[in-house]
PDB file of N, CA and C in Angstrom:
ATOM      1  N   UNK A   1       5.625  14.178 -19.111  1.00  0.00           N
ATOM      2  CA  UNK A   1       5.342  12.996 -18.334  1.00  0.00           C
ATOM      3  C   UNK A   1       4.157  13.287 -17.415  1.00  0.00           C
ATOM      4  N   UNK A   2       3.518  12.718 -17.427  1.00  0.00           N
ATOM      5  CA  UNK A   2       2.154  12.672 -16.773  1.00  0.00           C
ATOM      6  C   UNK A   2       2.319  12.015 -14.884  1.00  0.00           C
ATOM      7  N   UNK A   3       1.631  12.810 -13.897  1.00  0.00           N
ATOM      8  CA  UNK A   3       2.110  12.261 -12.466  1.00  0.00           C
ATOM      9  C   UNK A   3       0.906  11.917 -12.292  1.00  0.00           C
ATOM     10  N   UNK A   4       0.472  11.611 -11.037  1.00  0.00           N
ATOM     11  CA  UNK A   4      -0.897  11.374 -10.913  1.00  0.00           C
ATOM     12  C   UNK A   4      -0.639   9.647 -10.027  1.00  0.00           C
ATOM     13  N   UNK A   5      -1.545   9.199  -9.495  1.00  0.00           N
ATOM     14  CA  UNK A   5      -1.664   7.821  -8.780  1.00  0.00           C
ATOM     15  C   UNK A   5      -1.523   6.577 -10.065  1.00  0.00           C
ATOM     16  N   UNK A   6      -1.247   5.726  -9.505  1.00  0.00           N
ATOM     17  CA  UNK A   6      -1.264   4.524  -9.973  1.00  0.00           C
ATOM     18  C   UNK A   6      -2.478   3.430 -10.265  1.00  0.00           C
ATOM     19  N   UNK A   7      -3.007   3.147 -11.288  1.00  0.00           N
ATOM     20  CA  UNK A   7      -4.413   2.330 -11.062  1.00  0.00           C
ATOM     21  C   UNK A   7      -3.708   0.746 -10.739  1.00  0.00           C
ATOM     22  N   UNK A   8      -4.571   0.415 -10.047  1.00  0.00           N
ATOM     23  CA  UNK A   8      -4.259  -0.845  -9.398  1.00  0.00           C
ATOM     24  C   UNK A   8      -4.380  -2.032 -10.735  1.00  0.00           C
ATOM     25  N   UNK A   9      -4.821  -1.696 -11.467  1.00  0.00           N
ATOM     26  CA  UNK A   9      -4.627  -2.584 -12.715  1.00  0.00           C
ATOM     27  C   UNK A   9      -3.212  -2.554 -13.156  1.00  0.00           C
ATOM     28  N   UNK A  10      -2.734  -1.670 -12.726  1.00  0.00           N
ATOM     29  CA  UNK A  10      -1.417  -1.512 -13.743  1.00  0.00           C
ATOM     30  C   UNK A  10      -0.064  -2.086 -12.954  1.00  0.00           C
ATOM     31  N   UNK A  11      -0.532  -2.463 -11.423  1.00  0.00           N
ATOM     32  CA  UNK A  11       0.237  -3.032 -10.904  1.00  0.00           C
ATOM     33  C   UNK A  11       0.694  -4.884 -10.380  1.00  0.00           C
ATOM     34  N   UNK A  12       2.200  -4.567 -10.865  1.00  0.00           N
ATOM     35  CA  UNK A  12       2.734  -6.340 -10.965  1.00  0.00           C
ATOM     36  C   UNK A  12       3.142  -6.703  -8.791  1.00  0.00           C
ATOM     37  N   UNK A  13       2.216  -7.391  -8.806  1.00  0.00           N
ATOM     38  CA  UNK A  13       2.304  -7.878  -7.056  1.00  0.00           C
ATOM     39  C   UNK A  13       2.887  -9.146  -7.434  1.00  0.00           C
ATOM     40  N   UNK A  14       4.203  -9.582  -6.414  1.00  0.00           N
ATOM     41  CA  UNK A  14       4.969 -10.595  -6.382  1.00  0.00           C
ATOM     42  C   UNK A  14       4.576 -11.064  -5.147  1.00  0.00           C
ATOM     43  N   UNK A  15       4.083 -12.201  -4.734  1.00  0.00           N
ATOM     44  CA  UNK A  15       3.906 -12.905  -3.619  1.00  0.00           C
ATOM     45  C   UNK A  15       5.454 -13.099  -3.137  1.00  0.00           C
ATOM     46  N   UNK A  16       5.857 -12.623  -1.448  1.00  0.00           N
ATOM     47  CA  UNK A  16       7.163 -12.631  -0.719  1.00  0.00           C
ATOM     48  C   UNK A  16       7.568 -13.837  -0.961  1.00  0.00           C
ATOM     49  N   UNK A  17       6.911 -14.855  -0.575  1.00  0.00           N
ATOM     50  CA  UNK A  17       7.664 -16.597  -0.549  1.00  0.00           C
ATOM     51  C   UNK A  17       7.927 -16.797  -1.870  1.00  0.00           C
ATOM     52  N   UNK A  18       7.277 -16.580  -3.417  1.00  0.00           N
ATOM     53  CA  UNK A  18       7.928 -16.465  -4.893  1.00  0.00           C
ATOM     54  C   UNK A  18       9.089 -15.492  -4.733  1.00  0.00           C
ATOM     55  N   UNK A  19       8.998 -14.630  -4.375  1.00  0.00           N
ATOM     56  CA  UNK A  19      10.474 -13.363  -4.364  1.00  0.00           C
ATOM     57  C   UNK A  19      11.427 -13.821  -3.761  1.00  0.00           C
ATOM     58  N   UNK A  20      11.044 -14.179  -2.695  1.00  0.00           N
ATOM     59  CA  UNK A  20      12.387 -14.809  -2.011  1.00  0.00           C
ATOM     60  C   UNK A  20      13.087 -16.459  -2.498  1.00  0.00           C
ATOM     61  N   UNK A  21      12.345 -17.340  -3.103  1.00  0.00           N
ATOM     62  CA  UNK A  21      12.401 -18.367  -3.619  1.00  0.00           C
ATOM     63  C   UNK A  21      12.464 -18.444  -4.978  1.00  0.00           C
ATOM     64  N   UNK A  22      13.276 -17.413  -5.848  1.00  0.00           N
ATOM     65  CA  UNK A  22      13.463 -17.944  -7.058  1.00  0.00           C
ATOM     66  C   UNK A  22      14.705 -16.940  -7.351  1.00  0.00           C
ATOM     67  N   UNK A  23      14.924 -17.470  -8.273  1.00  0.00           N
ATOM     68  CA  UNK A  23      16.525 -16.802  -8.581  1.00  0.00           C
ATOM     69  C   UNK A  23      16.133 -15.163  -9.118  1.00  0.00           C
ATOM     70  N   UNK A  24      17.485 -14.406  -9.508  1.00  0.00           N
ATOM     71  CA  UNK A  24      16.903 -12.964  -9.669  1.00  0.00           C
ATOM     72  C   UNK A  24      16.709 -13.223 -11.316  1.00  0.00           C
ATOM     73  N   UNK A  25      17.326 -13.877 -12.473  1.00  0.00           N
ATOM     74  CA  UNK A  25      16.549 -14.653 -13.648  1.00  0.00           C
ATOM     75  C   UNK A  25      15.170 -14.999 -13.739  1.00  0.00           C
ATOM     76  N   UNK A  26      14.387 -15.597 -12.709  1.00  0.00           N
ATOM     77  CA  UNK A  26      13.068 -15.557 -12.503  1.00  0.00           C
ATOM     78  C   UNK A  26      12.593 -15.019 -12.168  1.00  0.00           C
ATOM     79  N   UNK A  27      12.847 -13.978 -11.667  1.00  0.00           N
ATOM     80  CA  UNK A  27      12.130 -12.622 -11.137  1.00  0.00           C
ATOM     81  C   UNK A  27      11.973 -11.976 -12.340  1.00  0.00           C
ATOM     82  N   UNK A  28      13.232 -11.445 -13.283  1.00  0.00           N
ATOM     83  CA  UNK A  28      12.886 -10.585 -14.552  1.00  0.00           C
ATOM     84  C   UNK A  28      11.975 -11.806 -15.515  1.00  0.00           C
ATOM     85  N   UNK A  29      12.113 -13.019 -15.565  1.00  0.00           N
ATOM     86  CA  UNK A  29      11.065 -13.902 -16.283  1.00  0.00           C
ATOM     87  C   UNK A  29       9.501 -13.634 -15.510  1.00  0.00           C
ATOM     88  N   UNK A  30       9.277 -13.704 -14.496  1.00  0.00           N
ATOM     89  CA  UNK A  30       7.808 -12.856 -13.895  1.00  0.00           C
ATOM     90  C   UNK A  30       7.691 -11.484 -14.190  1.00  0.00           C
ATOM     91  N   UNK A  31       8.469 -10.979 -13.957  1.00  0.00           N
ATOM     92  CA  UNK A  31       7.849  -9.429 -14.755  1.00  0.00           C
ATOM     93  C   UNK A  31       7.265  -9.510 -16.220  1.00  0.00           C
ATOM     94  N   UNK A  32       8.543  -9.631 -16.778  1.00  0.00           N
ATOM     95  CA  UNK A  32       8.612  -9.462 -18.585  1.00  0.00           C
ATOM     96  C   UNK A  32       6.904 -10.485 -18.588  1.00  0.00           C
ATOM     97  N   UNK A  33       6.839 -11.407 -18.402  1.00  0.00           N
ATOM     98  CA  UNK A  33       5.493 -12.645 -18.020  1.00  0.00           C
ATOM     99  C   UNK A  33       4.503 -11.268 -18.044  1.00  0.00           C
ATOM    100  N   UNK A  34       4.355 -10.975 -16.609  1.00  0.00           N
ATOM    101  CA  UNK A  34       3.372  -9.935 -16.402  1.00  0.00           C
ATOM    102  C   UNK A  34       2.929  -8.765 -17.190  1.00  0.00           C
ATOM    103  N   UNK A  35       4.208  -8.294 -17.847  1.00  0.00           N
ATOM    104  CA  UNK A  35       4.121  -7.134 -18.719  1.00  0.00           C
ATOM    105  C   UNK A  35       3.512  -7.530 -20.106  1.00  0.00           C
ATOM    106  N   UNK A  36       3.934  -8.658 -20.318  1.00  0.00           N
ATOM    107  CA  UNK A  36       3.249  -9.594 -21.656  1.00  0.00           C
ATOM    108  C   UNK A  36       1.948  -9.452 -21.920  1.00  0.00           C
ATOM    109  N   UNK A  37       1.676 -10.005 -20.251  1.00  0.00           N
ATOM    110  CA  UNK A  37      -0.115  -9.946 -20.399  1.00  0.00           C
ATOM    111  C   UNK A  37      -0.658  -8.669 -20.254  1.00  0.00           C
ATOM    112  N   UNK A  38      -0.280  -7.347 -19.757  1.00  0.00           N
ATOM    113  CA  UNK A  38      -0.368  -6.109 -20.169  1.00  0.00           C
ATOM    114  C   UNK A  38      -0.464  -5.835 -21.481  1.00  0.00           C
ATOM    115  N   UNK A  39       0.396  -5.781 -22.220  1.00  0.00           N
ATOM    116  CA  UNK A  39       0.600  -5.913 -23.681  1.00  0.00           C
ATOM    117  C   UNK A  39      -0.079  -6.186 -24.553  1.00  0.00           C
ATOM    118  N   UNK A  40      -0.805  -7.553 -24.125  1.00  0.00           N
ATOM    119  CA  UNK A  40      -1.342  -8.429 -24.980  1.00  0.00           C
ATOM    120  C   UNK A  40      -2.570  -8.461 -24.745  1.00  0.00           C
ATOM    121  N   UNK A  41      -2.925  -7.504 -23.325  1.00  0.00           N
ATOM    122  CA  UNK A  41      -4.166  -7.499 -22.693  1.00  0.00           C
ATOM    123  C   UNK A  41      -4.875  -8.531 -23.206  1.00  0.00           C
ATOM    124  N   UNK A  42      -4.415  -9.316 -22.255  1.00  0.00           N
ATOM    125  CA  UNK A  42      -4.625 -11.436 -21.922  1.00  0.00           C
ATOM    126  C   UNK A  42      -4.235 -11.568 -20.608  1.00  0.00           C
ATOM    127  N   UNK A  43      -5.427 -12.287 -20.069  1.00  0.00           N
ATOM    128  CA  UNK A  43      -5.671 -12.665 -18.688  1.00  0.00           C
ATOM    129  C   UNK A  43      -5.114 -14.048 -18.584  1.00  0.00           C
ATOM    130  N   UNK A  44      -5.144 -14.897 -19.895  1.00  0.00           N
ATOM    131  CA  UNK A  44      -4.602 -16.317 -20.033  1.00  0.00           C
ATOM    132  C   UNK A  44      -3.622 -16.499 -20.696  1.00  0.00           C
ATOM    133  N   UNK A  45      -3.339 -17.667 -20.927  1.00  0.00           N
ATOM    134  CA  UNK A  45      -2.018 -17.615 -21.763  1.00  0.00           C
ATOM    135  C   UNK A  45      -2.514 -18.840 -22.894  1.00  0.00           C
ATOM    136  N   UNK A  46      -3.107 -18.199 -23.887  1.00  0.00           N
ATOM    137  CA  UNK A  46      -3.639 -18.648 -25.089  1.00  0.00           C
ATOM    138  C   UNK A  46      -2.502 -17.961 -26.362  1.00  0.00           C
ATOM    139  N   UNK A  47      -2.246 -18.123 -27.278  1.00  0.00           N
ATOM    140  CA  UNK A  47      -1.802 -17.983 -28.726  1.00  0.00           C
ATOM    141  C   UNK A  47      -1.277 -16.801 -28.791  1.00  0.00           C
ATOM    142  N   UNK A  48      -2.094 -16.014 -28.444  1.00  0.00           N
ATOM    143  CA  UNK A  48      -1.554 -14.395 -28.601  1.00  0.00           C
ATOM    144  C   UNK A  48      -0.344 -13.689 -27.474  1.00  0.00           C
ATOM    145  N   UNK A  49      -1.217 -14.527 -26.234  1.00  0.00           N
ATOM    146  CA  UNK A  49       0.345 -14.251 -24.814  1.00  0.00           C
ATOM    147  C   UNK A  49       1.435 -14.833 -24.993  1.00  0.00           C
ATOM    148  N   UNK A  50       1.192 -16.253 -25.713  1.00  0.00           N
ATOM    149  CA  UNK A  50       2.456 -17.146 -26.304  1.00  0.00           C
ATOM    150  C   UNK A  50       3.547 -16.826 -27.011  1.00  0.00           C
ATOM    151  N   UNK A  51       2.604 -16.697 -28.225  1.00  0.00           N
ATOM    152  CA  UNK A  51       3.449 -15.943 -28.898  1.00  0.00           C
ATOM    153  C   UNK A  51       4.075 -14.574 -28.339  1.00  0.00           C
ATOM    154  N   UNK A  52       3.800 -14.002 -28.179  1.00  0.00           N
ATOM    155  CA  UNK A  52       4.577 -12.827 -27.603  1.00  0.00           C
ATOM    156  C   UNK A  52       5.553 -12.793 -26.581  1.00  0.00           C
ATOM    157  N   UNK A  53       5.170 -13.983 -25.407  1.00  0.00           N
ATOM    158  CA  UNK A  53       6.580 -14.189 -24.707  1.00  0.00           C
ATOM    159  C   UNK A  53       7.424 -15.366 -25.432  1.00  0.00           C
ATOM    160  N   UNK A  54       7.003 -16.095 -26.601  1.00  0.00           N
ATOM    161  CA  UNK A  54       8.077 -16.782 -27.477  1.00  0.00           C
ATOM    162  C   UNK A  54       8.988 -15.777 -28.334  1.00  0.00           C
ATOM    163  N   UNK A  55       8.835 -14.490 -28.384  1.00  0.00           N
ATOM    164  CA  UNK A  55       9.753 -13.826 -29.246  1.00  0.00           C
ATOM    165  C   UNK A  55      10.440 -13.014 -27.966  1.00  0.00           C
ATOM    166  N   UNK A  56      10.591 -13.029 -26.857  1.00  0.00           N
ATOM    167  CA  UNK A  56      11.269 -12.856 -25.666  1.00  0.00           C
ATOM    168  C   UNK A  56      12.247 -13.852 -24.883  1.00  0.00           C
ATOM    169  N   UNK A  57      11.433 -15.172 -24.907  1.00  0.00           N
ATOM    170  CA  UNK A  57      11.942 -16.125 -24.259  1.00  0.00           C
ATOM    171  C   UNK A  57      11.900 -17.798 -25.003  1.00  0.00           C
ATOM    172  N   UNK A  58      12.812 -18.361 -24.870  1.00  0.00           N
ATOM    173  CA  UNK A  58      12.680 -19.899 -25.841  1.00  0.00           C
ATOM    174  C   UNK A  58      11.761 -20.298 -24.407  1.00  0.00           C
ATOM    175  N   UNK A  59      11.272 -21.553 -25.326  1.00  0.00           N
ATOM    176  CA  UNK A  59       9.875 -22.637 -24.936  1.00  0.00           C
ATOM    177  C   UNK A  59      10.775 -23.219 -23.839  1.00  0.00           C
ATOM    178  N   UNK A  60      12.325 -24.163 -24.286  1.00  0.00           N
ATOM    179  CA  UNK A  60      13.254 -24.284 -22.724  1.00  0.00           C
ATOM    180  C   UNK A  60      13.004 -22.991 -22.108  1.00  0.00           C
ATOM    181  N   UNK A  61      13.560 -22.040 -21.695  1.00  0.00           N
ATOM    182  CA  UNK A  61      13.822 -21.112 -20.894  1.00  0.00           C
ATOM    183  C   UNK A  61      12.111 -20.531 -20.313  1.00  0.00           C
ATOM    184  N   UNK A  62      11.059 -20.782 -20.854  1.00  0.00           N
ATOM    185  CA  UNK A  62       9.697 -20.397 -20.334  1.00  0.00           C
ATOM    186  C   UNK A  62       9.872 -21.693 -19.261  1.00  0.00           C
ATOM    187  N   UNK A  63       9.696 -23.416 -19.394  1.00  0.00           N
ATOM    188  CA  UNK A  63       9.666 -24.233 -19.158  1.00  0.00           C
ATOM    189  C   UNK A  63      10.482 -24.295 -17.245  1.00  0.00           C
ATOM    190  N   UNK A  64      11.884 -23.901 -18.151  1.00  0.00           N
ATOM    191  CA  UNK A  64      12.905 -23.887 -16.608  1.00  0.00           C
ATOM    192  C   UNK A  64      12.155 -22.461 -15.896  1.00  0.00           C
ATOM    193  N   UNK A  65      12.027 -21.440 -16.044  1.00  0.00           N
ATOM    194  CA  UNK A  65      11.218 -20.359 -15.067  1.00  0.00           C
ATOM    195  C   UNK A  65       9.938 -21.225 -14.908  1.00  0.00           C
ATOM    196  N   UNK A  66       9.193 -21.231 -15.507  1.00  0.00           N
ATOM    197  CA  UNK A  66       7.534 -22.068 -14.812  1.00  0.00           C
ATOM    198  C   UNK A  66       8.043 -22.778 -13.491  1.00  0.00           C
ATOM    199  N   UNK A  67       8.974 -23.806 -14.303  1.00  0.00           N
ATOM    200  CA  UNK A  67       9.463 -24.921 -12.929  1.00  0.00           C
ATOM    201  C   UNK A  67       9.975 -24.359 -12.024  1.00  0.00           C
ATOM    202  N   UNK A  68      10.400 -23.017 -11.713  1.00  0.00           N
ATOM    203  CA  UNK A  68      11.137 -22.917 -10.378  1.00  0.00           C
ATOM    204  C   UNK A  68      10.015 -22.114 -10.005  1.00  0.00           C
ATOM    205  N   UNK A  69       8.956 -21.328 -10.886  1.00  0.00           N
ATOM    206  CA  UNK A  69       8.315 -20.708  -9.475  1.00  0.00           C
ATOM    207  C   UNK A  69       7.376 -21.966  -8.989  1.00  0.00           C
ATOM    208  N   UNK A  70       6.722 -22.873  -9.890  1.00  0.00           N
ATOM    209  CA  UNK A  70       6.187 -24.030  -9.611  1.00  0.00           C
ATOM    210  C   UNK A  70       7.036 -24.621  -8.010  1.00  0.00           C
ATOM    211  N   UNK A  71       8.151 -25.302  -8.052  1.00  0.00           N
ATOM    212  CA  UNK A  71       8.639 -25.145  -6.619  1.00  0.00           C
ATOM    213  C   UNK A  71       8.914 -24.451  -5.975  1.00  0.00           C
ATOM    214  N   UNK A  72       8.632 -23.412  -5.716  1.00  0.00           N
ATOM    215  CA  UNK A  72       8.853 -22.364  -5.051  1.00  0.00           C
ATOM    216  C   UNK A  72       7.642 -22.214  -4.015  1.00  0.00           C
ATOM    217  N   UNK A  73       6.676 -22.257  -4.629  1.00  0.00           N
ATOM    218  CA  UNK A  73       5.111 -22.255  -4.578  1.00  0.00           C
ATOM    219  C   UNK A  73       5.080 -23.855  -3.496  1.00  0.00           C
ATOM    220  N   UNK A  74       5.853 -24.657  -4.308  1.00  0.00           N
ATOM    221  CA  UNK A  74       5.395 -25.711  -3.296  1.00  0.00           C
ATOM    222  C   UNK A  74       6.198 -25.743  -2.079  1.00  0.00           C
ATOM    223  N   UNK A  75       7.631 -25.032  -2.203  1.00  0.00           N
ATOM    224  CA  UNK A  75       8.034 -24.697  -0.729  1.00  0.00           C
ATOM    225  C   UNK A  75       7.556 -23.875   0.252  1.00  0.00           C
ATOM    226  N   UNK A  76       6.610 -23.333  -0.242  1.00  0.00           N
ATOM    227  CA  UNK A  76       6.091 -22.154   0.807  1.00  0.00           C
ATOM    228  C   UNK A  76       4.895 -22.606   0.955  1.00  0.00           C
ATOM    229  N   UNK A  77       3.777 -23.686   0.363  1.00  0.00           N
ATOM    230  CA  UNK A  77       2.996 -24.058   0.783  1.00  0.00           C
ATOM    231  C   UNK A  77       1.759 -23.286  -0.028  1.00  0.00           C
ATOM    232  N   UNK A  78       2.041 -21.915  -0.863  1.00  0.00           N
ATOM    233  CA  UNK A  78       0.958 -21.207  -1.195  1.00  0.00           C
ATOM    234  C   UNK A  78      -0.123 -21.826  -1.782  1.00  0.00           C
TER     235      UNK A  78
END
């Protein structure tokens, strides 16, 4: 196993008012999300990020996570 620092690319930052405002289900749906686009090294979410969090997560279950960090975001004003 290799030690050494962390490159700041490689790190998933959760804004506090999203962390605290979404269930702990949407929290592992933002990671697994984040790690996707690692993966898929995709900055957007075009065909290739899609697909790849569609064999993780159904199109409902992407839909209901979007929507809660979507309000979440609008409760905190970010």
């Amino acid at each position: 196993m290799k030690s050494g620092k962390v490159k700041e690319k490689d790190l998933i930052i959760i804004n506090e008012d999203i962390f605290n405002n979404v269930s702990e289900e949407c929290l592992t749906y933002i990671i697994v999300h984040e790690v996707v686009h690692k993966l898929t090294n995709t900055r957007g979410h075009g065909a290739k990020f899609l697909n790849k969090l569609l064999s993780i997560y159904s199109m409902d279950e992407i839909t209901k996570y979007e929507m809660e960090i979507y309000y979440a975001i609008q409760k905190s004003n970010l």
